[in-house]
Protein backbone atom coordinates (compact mmCIF):
# COMPACT_ATOMS: atom_id res chain seq x y z
CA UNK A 1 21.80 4.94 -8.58
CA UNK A 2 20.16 8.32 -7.31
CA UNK A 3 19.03 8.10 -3.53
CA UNK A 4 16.82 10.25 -1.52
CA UNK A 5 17.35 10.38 2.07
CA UNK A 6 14.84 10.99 5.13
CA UNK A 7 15.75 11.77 8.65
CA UNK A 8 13.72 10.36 11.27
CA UNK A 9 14.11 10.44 15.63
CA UNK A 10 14.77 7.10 16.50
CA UNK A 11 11.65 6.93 18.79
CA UNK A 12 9.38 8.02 15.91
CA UNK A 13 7.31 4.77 15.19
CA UNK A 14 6.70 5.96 11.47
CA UNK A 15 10.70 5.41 11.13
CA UNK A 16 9.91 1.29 10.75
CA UNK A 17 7.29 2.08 8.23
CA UNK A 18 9.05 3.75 5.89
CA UNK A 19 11.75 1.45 5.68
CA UNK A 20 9.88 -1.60 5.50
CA UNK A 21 7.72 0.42 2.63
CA UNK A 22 10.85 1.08 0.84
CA UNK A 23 14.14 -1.04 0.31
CA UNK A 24 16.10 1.04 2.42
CA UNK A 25 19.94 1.23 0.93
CA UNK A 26 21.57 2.26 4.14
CA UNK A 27 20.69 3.66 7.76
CA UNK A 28 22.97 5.60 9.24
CA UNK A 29 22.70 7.11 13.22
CA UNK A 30 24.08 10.92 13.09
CA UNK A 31 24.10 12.94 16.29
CA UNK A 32 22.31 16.14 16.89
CA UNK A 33 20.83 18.58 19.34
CA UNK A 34 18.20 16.82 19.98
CA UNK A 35 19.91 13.44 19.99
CA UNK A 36 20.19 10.70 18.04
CA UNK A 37 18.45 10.37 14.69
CA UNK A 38 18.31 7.60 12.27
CA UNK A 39 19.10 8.46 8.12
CA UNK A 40 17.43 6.36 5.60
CA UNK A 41 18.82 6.53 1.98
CA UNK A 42 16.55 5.02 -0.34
CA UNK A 43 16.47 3.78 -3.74
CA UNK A 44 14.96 6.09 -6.17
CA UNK A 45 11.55 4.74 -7.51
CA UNK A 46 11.23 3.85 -11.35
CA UNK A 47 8.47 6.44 -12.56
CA UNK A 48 4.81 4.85 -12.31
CA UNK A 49 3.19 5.28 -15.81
CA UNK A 50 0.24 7.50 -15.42
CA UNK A 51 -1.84 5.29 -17.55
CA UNK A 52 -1.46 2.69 -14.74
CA UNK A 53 -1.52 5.19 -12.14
CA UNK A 54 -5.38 6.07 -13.40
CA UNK A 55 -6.16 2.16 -13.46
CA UNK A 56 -5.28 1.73 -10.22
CA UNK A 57 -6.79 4.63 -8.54
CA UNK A 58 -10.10 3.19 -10.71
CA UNK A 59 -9.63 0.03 -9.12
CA UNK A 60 -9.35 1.25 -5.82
CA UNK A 61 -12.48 3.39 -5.97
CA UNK A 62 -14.15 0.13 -7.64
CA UNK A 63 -12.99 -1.89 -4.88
CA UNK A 64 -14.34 0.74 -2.25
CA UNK A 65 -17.16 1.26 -3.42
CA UNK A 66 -17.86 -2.66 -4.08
CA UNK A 67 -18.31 -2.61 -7.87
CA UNK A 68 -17.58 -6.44 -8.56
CA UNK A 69 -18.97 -6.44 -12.32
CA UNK A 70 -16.81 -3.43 -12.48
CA UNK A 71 -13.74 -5.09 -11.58
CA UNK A 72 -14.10 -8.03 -13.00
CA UNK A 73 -14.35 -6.29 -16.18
CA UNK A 74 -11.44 -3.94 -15.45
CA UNK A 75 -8.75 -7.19 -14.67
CA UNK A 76 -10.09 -9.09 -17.05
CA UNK A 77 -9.19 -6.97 -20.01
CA UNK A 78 -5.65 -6.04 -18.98
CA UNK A 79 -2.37 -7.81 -20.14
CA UNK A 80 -0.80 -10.05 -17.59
CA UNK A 81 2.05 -7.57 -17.67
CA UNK A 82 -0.12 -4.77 -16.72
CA UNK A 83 -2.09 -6.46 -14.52
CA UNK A 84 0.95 -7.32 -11.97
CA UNK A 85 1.94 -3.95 -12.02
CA UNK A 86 -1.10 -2.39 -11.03
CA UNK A 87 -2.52 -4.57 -8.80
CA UNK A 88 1.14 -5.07 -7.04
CA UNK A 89 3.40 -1.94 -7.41
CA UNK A 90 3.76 1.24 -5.24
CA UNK A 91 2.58 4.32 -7.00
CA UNK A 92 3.34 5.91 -3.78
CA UNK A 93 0.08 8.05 -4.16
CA UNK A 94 -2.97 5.74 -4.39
CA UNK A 95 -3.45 2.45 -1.57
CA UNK A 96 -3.13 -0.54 -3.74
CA UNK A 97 -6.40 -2.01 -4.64
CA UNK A 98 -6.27 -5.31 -2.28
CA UNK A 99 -5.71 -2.93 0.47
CA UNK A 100 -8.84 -0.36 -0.28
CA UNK A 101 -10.82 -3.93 -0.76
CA UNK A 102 -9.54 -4.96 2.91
CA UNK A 103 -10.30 -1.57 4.83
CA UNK A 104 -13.14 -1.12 3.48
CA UNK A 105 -14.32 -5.00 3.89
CA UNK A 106 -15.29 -5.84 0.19
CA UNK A 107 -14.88 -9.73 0.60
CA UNK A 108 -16.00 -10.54 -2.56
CA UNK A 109 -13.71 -7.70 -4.10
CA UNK A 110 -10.80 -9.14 -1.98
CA UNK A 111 -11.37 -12.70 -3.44
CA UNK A 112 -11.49 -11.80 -6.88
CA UNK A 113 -8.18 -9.52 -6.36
CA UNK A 114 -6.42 -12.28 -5.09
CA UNK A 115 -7.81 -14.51 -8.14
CA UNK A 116 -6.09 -12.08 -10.65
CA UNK A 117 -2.61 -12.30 -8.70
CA UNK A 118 -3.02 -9.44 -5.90
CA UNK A 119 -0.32 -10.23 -3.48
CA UNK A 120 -1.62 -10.51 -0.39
CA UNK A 121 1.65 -9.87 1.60
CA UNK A 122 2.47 -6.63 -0.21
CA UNK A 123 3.48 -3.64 2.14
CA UNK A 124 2.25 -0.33 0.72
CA UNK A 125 3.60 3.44 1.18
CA UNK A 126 2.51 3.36 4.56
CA UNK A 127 4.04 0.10 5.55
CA UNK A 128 0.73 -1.91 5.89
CA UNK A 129 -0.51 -5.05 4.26
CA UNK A 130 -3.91 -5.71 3.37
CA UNK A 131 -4.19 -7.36 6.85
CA UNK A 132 -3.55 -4.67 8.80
CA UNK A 133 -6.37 -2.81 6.97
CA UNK A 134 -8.52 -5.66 7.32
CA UNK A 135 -7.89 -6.00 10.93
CA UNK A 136 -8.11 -2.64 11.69
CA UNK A 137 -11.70 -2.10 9.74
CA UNK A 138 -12.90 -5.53 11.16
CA UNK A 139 -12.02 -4.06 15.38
CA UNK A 140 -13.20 -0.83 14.46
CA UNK A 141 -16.59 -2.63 13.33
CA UNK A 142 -16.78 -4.78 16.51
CA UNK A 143 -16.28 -1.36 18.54
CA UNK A 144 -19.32 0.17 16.95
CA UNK A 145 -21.42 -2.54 17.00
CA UNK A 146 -20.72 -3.04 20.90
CA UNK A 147 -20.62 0.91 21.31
CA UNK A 148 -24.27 1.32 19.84
């Protein structure tokens, strides 16, 4: 199976990310000038068709921009089979459209996400769940409403 490999310092916090956003095959410390560093070799990604690349950016923006009709619409006339894919696989270009729905606070968007099978525990490319988009949109709220 083809790997790629990153190199990351240990104390570089985006080093846990990564491997929690990919299945990491094998870390490996190697020494250096600097010190130590970790190497991640990770399993090559299966090409995301660009047909459901396109649907899911479009459901991302939908879910942004609050377009329930819109999405409704959208999940409604996709095969199951599609439908899993794009509301729960890693592109590794656009934010998965349960996470765009939770940092951008669409409740209604994030309900009817869920109702079509959006996994609420998936991790995207940057190693978040829709939680920690949620959580970090709903303090950042609280901060500007106490800030103005």
């Amino acid at each position: 199976m083809p790997k790629s490999e990153i190199i990351y310092d240990k104390d570089d916090d985006d080093f846990i990310q990564e491997v929690l956003a990919h299945d990491a095959l094998n870390v490996q410390d190697e020494s250096n000038k600097s010190g130590s560093t970790k190497t991640v070799y990770l399993p090559a990604r299966p090409p995301f068709p660009e047909e459901d690349e396109k649907i899911q950016k479009d459901l991302s923006k939908m879910a942004k921009e609050g377009e329930i009709e819109e999405i409704k619409a959208e999940l409604e006339s996709l095969a199951p089979e599609r439908l899993n894919k794009v509301l729960n696989k890693l592109n590794g270009v656009t934010t998965p459209p349960l996470h765009t729905a939770a940092k951008f606070l669409q409740y209604s968007i994030m309900k009817i996400l869920l109702k079509f099978g959006a996994d609420i525990n998936m991790i995207d490319h940057t190693g978040w769940s829709p939680f920690h988009y949620f959580a970090r949109s709903c303090h950042n709220s609280f901060h500007n409403f106490f800030i103005s």
